[in-house]
Protein backbone atom coordinates (compact mmCIF):
# COMPACT_ATOMS: atom_id res chain seq x y z
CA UNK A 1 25.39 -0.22 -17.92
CA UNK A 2 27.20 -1.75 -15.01
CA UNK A 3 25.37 -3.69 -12.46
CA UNK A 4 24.53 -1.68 -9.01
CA UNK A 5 26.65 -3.73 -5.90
CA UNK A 6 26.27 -2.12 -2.39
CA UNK A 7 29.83 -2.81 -0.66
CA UNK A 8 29.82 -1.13 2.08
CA UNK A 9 32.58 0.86 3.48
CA UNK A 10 34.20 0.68 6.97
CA UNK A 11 32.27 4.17 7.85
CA UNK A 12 28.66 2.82 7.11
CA UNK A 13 26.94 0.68 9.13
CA UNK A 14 23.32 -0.40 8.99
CA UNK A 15 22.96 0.79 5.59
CA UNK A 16 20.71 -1.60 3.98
CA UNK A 17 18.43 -0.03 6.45
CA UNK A 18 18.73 2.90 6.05
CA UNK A 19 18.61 3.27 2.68
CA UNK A 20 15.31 0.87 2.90
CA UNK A 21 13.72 3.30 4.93
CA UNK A 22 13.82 6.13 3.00
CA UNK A 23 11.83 3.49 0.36
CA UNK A 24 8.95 2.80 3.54
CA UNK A 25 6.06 5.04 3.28
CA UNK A 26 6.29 4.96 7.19
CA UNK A 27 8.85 4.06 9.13
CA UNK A 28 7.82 4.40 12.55
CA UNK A 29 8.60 1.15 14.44
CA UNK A 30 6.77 0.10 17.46
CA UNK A 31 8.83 -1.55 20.38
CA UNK A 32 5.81 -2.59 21.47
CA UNK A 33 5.18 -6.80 21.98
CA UNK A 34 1.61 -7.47 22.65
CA UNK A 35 -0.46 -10.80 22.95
CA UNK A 36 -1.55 -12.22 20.06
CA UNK A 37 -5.85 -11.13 20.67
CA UNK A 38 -4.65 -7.80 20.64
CA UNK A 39 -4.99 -8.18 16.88
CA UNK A 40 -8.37 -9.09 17.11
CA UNK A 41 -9.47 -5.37 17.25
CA UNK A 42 -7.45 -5.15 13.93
CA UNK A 43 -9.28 -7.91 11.90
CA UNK A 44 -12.47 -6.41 13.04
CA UNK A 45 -11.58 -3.17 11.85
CA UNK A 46 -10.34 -5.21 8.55
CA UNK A 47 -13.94 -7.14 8.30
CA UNK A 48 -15.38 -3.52 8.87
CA UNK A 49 -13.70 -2.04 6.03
CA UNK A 50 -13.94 -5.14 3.70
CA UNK A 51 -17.69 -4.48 4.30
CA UNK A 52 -18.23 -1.30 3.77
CA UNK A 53 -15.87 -2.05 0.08
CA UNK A 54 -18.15 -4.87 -0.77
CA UNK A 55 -21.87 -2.07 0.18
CA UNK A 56 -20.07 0.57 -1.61
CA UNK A 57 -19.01 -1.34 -4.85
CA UNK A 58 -15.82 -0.58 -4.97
CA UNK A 59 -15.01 -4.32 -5.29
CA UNK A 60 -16.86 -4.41 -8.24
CA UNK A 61 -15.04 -5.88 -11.41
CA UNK A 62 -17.54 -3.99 -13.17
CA UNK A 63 -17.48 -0.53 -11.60
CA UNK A 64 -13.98 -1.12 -11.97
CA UNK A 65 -14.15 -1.28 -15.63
CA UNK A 66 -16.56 1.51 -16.11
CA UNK A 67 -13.62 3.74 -14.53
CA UNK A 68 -10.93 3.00 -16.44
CA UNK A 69 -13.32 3.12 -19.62
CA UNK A 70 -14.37 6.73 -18.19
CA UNK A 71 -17.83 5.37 -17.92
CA UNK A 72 -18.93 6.21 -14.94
CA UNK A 73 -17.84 8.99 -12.03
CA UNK A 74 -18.42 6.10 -9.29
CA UNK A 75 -14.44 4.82 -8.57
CA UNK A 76 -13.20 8.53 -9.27
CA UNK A 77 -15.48 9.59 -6.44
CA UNK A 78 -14.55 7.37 -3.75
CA UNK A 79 -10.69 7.56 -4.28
CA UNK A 80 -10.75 11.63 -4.96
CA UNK A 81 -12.84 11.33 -1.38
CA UNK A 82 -9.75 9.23 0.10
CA UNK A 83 -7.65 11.16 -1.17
CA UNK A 84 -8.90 14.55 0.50
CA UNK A 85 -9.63 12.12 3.64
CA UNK A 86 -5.81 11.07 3.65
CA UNK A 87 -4.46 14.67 3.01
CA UNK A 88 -6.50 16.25 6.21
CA UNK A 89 -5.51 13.15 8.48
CA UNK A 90 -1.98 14.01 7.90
CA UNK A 91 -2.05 17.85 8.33
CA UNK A 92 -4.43 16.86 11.38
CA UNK A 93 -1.60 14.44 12.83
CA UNK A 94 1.31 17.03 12.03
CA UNK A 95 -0.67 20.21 13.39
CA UNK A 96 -1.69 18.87 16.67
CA UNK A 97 1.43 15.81 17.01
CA UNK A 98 -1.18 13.69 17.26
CA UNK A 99 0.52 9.93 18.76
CA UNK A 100 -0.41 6.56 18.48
CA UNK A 101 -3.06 4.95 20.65
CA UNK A 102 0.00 3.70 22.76
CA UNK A 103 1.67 6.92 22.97
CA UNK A 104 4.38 6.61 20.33
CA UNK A 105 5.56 9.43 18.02
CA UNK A 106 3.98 9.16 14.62
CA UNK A 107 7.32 10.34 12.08
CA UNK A 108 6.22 11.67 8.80
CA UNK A 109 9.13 11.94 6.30
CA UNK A 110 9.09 13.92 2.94
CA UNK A 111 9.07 11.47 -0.28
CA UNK A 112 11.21 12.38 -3.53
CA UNK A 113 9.96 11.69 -6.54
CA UNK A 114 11.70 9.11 -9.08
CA UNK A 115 10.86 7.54 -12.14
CA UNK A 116 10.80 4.29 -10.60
CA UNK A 117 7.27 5.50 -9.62
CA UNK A 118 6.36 6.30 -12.90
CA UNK A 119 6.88 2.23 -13.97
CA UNK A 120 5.06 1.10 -10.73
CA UNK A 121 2.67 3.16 -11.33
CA UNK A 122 1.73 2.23 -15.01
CA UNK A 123 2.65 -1.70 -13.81
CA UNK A 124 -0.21 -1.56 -10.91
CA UNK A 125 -2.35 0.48 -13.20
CA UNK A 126 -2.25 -1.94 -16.05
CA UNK A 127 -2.95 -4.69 -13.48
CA UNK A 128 -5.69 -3.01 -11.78
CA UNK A 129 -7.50 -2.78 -15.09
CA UNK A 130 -6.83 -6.42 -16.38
CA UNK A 131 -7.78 -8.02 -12.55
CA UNK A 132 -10.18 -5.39 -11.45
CA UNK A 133 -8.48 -5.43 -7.61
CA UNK A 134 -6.18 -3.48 -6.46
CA UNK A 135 -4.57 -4.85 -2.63
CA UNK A 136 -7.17 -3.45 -0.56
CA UNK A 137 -10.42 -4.53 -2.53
CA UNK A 138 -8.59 -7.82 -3.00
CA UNK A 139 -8.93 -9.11 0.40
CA UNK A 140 -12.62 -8.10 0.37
CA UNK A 141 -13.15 -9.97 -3.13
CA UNK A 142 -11.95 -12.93 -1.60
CA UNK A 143 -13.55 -12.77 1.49
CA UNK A 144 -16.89 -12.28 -0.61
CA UNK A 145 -16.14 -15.19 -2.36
CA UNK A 146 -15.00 -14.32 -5.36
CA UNK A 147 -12.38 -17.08 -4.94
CA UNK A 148 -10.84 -16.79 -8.48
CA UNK A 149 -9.32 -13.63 -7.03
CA UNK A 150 -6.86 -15.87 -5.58
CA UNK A 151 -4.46 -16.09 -8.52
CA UNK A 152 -4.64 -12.25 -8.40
CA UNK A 153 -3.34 -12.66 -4.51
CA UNK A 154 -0.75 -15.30 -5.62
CA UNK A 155 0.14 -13.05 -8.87
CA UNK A 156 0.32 -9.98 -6.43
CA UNK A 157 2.58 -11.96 -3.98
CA UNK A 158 4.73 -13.25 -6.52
CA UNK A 159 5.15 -9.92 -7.98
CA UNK A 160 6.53 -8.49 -4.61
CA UNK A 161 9.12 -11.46 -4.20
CA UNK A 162 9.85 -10.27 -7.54
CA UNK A 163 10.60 -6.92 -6.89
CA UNK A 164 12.71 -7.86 -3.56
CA UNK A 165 14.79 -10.26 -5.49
CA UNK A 166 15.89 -7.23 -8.17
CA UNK A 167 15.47 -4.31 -5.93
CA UNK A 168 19.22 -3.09 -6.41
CA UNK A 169 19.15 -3.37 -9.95
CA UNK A 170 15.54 -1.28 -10.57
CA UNK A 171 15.54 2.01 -11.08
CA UNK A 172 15.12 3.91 -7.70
């Protein structure tokens, strides 16, 4: 099997781009450049959610374990409720073009399946059951002090640099 090399040809420009954002799970780009405390409402909402992770358990190493052992319905219950959450938000935002809170467009594009999800899938899977945090609870599990979550966050980060150093030659 030959390597995959992008040269690109006199007709495409901005391809790397492009091509990237069909990858992005949202691509909507803000032009928007705002002083730096206007992120304080978003660490706020960050401590708010980290909060209500750590009251509902869901950083639990333990609870964690009990779903992947099918032990308990706990985990299956709070994602299946995300999940239904997520899926009326978006037919919310596409019914009534609902915009951002500065005005901007929200742009929802249509995914394709590949089996590249299939190996990231079973990759994060397998890590989620060996670490017991997946990247949202893993911010929470360190801010609760469960500091030996940190290697998790380095692993996590080093697994992304990773995957952006052998991008073109994965399976997409």
């Amino acid at each position: 099997m030959s390597p995959i090399i992008n040269t690109p040809t006199p007709v495409e420009t901005n391809t790397d781009f492009e091509v990237r954002s069909l990858d992005a799970m949202c691509v909507n780009d803000s032009h928007l450049v705002e002083p730096w405390y206007h992120n304080i409402k978003y660490a706020l909402i960050g401590i708010l959610f980290g909060i209500t992770f750590i009251k509902a358990e869901i950083v639990s190493w333990f609870r964690i374990q009990e779903m992947f052992r099918f032990q308990s319905f706990h985990m299956y219950g709070v994602i299946g409720v995300a999940v239904v959450v997520g899926a009326i938000s978006i037919q919310i935002i596409k019914r009534f073009k609902i915009k951002t809170m500065y005005g901007e467009a929200i742009e929802l594009h249509d995914k394709t399946f590949n089996r590249g999800q299939i190996y990231g899938a079973l990759l994060f899977g397998f890590g989620w059951a060996i670490t017991g945090a997946c990247p949202g609870p893993l911010f929470a599990q360190i801010g609760a002090g469960f500091l030996a979550i940190g290697v998790t966050l380095l692993s996590a980060i080093a697994g992304t640099w990773v995957y952006g150093y052998f991008r073109a030659r994965l399976p997409h």
